[in-house]
N, C-alpha and C. Protein backbone atom coordinates (compact mmCIF):
# COMPACT_ATOMS: atom_id res chain seq x y z
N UNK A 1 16.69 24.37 162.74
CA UNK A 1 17.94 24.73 163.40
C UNK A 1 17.70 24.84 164.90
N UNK A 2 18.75 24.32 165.54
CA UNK A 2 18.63 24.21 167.16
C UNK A 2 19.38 25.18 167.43
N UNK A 3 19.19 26.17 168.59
CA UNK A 3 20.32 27.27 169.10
C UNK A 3 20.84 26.57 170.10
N UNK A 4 22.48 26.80 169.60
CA UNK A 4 23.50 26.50 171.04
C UNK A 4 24.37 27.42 171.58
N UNK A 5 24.87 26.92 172.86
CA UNK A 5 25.64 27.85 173.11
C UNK A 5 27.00 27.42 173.41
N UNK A 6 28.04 28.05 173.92
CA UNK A 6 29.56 27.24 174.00
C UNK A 6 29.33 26.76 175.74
N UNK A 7 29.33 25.85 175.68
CA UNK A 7 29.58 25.29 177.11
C UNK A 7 30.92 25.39 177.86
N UNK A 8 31.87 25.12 177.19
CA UNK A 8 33.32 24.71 177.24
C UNK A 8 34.50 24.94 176.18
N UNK A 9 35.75 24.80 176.51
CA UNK A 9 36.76 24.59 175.40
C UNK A 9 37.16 23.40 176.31
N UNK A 10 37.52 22.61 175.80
CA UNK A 10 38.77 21.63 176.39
C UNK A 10 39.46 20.82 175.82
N UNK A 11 40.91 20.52 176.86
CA UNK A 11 41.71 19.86 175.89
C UNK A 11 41.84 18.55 176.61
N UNK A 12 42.44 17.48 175.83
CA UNK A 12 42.68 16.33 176.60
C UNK A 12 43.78 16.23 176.91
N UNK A 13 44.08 16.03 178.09
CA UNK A 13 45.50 15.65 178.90
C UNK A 13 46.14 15.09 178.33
N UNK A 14 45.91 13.72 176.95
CA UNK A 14 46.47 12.32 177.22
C UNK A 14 47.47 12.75 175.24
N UNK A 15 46.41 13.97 174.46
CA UNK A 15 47.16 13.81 173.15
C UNK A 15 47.34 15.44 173.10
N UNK A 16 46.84 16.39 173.76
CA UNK A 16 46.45 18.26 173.67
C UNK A 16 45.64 18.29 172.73
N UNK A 17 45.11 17.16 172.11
CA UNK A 17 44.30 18.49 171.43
C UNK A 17 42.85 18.88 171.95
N UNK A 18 42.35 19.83 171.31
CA UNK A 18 41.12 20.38 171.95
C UNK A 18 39.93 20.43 171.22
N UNK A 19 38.82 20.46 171.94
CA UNK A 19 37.24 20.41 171.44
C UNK A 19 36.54 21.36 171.98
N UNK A 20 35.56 21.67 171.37
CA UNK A 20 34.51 22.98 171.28
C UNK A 20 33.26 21.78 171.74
N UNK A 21 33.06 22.44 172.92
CA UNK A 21 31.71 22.08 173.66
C UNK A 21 30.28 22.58 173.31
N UNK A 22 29.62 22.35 172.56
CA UNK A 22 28.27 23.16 172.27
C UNK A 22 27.15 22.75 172.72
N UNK A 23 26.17 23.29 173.72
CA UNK A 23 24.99 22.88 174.50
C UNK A 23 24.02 23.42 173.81
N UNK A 24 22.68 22.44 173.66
CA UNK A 24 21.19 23.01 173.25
C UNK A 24 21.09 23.99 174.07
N UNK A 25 20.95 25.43 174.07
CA UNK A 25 20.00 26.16 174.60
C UNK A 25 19.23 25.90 175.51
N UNK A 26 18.52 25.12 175.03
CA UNK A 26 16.95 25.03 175.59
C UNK A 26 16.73 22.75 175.62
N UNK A 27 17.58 22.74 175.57
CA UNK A 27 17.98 21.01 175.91
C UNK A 27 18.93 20.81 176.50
N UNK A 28 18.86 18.66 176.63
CA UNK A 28 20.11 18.08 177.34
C UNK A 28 21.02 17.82 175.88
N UNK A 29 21.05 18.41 174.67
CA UNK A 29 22.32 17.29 174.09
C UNK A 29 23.37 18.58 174.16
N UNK A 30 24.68 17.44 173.71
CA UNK A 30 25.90 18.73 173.91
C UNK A 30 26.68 18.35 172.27
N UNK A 31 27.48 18.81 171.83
CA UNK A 31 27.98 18.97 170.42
C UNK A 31 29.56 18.77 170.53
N UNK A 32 29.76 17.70 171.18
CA UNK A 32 31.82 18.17 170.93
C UNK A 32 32.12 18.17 169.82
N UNK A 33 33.45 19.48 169.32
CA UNK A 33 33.48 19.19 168.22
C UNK A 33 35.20 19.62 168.18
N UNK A 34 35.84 18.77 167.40
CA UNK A 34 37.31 18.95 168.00
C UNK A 34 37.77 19.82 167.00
N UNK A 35 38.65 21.02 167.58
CA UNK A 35 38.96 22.15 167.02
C UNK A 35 40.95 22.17 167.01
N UNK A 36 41.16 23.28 166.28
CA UNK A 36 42.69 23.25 166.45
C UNK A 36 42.82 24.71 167.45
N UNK A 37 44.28 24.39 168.10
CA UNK A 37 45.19 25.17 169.32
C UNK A 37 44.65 26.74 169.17
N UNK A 38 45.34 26.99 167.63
CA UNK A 38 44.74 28.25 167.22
C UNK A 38 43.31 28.80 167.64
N UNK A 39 42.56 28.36 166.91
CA UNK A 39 40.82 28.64 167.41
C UNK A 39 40.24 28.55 168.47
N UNK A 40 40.77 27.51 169.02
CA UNK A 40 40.34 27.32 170.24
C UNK A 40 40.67 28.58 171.54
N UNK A 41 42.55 28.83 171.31
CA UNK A 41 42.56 30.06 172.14
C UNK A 41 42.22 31.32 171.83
N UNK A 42 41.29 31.18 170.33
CA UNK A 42 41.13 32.66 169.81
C UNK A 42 39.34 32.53 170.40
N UNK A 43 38.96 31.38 170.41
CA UNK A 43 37.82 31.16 171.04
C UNK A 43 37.69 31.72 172.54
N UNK A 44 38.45 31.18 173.13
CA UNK A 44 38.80 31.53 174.57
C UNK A 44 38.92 32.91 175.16
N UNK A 45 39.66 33.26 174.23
CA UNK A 45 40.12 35.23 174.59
C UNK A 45 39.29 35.51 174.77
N UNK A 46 38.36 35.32 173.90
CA UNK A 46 37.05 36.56 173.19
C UNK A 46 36.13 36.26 174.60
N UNK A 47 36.18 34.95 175.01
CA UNK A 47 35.02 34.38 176.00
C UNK A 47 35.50 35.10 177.18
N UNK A 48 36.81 35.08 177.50
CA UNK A 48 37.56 35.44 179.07
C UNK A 48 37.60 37.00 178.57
N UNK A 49 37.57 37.52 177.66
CA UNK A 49 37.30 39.03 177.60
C UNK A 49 38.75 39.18 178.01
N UNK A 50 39.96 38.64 177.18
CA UNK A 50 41.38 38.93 177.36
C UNK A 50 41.79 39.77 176.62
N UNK A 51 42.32 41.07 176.86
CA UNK A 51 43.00 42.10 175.93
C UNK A 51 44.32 41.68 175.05
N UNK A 52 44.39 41.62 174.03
CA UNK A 52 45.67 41.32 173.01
C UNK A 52 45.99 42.85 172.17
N UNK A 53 47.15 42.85 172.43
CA UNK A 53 47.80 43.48 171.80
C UNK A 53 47.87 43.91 170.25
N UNK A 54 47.71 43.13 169.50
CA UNK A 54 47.04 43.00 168.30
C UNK A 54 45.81 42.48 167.91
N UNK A 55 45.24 42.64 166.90
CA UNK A 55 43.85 41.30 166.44
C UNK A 55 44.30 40.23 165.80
N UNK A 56 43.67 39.26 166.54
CA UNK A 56 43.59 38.16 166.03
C UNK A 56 43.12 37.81 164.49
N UNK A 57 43.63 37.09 163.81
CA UNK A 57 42.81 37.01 162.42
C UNK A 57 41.50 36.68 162.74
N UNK A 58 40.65 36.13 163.66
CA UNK A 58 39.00 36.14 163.72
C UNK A 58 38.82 37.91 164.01
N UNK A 59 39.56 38.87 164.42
CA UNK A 59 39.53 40.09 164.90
C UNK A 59 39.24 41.13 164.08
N UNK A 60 40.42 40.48 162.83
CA UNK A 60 40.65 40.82 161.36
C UNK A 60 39.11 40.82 160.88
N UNK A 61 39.02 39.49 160.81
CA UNK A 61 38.04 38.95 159.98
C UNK A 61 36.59 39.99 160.33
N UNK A 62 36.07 39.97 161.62
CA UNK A 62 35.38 40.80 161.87
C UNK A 62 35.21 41.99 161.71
N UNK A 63 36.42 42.86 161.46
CA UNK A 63 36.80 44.10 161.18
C UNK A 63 36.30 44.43 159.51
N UNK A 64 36.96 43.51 158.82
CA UNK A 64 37.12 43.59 157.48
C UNK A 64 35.49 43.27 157.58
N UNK A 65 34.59 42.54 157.72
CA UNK A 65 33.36 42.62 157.67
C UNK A 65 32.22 43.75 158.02
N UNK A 66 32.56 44.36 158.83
CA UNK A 66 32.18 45.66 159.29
C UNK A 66 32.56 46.93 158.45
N UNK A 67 33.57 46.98 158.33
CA UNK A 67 34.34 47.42 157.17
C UNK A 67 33.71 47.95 155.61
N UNK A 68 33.51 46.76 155.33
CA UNK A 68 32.76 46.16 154.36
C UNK A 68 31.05 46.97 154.41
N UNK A 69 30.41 47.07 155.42
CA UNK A 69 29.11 46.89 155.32
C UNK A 69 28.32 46.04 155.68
N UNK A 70 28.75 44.42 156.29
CA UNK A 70 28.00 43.53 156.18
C UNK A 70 27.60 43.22 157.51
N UNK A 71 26.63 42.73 157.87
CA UNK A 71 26.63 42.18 159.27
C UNK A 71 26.54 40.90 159.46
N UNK A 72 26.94 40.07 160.12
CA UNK A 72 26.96 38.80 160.49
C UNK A 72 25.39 38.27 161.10
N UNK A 73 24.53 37.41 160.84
CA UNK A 73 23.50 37.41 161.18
C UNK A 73 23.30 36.08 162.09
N UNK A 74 24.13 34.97 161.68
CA UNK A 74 24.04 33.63 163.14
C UNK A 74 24.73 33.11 161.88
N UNK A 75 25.63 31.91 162.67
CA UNK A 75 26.34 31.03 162.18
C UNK A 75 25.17 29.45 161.97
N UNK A 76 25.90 28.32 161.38
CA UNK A 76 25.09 27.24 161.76
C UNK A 76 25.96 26.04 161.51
N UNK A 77 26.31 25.34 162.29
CA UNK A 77 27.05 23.81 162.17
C UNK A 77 25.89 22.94 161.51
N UNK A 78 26.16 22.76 159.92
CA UNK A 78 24.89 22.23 159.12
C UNK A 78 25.05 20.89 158.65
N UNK A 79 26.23 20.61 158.96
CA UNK A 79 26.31 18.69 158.21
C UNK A 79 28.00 18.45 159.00
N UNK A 80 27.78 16.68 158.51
CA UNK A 80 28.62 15.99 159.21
C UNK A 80 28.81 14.94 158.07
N UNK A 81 29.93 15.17 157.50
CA UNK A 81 30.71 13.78 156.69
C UNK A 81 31.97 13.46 157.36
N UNK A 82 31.79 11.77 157.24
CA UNK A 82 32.88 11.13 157.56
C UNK A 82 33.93 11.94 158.72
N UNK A 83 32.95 12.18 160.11
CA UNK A 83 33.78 12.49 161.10
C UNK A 83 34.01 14.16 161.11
N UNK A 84 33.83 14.77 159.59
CA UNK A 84 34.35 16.69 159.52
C UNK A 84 33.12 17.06 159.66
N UNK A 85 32.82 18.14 160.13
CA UNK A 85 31.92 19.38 160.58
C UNK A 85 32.16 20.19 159.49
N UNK A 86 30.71 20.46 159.17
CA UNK A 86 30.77 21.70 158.46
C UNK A 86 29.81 22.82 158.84
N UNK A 87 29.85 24.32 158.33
CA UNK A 87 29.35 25.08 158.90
C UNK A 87 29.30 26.54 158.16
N UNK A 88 28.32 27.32 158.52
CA UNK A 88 28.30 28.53 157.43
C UNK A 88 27.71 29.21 158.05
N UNK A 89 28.11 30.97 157.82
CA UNK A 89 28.10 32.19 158.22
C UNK A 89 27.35 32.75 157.69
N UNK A 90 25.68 33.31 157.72
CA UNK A 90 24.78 33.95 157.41
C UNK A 90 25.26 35.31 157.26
N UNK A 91 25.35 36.02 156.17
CA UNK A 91 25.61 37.33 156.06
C UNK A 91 24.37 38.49 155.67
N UNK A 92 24.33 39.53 156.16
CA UNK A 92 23.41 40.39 155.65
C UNK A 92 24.25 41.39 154.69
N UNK A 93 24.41 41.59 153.81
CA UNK A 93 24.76 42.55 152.88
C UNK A 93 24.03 43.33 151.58
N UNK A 94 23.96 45.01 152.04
CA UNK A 94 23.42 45.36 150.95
C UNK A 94 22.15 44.42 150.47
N UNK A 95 21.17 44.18 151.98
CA UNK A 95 19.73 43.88 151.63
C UNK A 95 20.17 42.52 151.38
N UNK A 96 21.15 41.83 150.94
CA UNK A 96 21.11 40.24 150.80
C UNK A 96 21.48 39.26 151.49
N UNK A 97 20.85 38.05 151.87
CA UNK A 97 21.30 37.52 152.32
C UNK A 97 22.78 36.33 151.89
N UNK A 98 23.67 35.99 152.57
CA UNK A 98 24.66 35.39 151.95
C UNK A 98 25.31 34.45 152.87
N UNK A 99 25.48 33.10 152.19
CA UNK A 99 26.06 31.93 153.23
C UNK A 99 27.38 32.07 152.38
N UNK A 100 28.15 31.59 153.38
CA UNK A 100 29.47 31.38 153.23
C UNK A 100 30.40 30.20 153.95
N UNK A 101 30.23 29.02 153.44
CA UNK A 101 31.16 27.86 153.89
C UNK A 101 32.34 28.20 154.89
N UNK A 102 32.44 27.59 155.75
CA UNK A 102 33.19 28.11 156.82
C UNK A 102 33.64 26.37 157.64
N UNK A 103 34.79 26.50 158.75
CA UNK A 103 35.06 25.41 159.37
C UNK A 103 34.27 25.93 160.55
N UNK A 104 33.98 24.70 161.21
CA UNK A 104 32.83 25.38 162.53
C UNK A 104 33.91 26.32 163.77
N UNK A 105 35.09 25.94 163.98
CA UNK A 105 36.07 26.88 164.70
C UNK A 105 36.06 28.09 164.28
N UNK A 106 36.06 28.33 162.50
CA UNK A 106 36.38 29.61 162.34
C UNK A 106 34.88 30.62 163.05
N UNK A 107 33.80 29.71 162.39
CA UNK A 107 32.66 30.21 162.69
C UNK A 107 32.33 30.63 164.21
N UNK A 108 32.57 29.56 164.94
CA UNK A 108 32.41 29.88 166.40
C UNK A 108 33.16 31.04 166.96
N UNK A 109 33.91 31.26 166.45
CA UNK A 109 35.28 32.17 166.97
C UNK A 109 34.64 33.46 166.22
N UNK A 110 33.98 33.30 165.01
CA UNK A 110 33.45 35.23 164.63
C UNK A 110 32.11 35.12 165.26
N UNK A 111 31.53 34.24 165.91
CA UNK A 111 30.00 34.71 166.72
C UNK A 111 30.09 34.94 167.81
N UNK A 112 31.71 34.50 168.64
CA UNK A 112 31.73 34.97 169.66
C UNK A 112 32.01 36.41 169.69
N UNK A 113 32.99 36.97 168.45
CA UNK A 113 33.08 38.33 168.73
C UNK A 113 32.22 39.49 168.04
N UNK A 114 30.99 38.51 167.37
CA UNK A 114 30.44 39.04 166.51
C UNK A 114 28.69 39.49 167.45
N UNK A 115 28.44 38.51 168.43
CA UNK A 115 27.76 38.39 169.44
C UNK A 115 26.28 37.64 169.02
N UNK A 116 26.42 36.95 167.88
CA UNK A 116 25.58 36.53 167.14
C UNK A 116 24.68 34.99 167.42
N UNK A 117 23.59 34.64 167.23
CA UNK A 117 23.16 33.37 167.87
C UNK A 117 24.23 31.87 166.85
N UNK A 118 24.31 30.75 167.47
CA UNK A 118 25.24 29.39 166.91
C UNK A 118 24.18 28.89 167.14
N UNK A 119 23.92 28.39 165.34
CA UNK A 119 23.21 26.67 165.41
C UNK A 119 23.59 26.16 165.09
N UNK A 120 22.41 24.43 165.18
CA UNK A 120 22.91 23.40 164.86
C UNK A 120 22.41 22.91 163.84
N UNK A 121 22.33 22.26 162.66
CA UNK A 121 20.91 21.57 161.89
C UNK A 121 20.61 20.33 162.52
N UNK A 122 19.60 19.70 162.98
CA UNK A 122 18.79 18.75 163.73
C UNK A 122 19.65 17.65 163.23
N UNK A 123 19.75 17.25 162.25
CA UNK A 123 20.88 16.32 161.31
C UNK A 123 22.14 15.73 162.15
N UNK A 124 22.73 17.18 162.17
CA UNK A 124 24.05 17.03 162.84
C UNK A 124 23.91 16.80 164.40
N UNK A 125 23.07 17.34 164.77
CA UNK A 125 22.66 16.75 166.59
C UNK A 125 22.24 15.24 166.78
N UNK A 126 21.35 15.09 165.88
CA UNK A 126 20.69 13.56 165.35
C UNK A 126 22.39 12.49 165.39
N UNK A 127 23.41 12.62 164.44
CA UNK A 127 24.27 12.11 164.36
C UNK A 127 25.35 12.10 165.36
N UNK A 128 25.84 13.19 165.88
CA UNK A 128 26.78 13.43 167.00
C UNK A 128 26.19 13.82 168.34
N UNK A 129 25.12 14.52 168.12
CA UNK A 129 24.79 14.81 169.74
C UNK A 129 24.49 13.83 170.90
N UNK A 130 25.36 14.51 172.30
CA UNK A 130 25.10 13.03 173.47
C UNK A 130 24.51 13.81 173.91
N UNK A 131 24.10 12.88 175.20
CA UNK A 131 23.19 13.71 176.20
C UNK A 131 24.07 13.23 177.33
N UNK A 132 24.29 14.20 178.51
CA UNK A 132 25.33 13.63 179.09
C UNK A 132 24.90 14.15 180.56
N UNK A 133 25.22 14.52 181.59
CA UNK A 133 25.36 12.55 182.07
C UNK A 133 24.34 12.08 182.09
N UNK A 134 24.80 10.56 182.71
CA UNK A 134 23.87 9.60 182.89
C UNK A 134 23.94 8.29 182.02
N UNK A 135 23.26 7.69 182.32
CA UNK A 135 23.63 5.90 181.80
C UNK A 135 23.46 6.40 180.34
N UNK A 136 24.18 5.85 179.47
CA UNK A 136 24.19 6.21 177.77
C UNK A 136 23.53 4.68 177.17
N UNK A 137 22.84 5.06 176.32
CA UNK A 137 22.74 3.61 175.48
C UNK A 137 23.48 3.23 174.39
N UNK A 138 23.25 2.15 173.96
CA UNK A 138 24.09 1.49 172.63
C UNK A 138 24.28 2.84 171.70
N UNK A 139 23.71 3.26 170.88
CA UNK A 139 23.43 4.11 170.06
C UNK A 139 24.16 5.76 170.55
N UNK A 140 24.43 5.72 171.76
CA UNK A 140 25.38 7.25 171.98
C UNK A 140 26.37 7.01 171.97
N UNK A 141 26.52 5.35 172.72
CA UNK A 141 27.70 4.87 172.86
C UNK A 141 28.57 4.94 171.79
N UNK A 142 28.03 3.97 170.69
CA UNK A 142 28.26 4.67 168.56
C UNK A 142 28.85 5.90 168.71
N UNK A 143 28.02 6.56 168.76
CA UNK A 143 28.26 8.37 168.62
C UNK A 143 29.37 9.12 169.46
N UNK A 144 29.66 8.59 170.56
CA UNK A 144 30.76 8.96 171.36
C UNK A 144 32.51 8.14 171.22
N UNK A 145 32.26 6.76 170.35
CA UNK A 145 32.85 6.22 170.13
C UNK A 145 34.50 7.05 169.36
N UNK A 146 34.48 7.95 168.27
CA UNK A 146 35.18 8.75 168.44
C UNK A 146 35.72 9.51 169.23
N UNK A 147 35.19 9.87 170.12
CA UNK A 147 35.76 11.23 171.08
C UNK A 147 36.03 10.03 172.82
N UNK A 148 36.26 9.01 172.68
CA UNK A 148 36.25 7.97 173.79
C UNK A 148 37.81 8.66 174.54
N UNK A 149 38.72 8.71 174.14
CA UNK A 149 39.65 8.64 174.60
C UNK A 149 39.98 10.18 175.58
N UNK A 150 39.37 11.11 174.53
CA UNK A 150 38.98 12.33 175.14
C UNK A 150 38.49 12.66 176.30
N UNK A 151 36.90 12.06 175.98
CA UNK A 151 35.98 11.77 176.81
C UNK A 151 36.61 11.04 178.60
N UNK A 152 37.01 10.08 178.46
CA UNK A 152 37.73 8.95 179.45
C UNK A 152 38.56 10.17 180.26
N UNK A 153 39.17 11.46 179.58
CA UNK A 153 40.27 12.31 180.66
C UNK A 153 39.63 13.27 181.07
N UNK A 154 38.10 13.53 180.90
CA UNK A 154 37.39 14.92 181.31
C UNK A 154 36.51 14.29 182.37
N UNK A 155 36.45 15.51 183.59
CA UNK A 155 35.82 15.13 184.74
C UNK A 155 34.63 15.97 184.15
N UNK A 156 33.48 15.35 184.36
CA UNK A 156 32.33 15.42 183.54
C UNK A 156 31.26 16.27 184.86
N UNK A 157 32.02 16.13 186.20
CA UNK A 157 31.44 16.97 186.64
C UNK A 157 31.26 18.53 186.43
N UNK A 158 31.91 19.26 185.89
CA UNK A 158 31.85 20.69 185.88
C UNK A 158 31.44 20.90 184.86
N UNK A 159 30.62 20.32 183.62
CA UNK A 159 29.82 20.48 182.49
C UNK A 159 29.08 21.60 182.94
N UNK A 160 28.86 22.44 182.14
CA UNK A 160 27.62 23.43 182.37
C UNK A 160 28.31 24.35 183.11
N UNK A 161 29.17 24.59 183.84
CA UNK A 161 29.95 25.73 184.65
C UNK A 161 30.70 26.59 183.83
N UNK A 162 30.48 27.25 183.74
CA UNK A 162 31.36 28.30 182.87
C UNK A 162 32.18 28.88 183.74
């Protein structure tokens, strides 16, 4: 497992929807991974440290886990079929450990408020991860080939700026 961190949220100008930016830690690859409106601004809050009036269902979710007894121990974006992300929530409970299938939005969104480390499995970096910038070869080119249109409306300079 590779540790990442959130680089970014962004949306594309040209359709709205939005993607979850995820950077190696300790490398050049990055992880886009396209998320829905919802998650993404529940992603966002938690990051901009925005006060809401109520909790969010990731707010919920965290609550009811604590609640519970359990602690959240690191998430992990672990496979990639046909274009979907998948991903699962390491739980500590009552001495056990426990995975729990998850969409990688939901996941990202309880480690941000959960404060917990996000990985990747080598697999899923292997398959989707670019390395960005700089001249790309055939083979990222493949890999970016989905997210092209996206890609084409983001000024690629402010990568890495939080």
């Amino acid at each position: 497992m590779i540790e990442m961190q959130i680089d970014s949220i962004r949306m594309s100008l040209m359709n709205y929807q939005r993607v979850v930016i995820l950077r190696e830690r300790d490398g050049e690859r990055y992880l886009p991974i396209w998320i829905g409106p919802a998650e993404a601004d529940s992603i966002a809050i938690k990051l901009q440290e925005v006060e809401v009036p109520r909790p969010l269902t990731h707010d919920l979710l965290r609550t009811v886990i604590d609640v519970l007894g359990a602690k959240v121990r690191h998430i992990v974006v672990n496979d990639l079929h046909s274009d979907t992300f998948f991903a699962k929530i390491l739980f500590v409970f009552d001495g056990k450990e426990i995975e729990v299938d998850s969409r990688p939005s939901d996941v990202i969104a309880l480690a941000v408020r959960s404060e917990v480390p996000i990985y990747a499995d080598e697999a899923v970096l292997e398959k989707a991860g670019i390395i960005l910038p700089g001249d790309l070869d055939d083979e990222e080119t493949q890999k970016l080939a989905p997210f092209k249109d996206f890609i084409d409306t983001l000024n690629l300079d402010d990568l890495g700026k939080s």
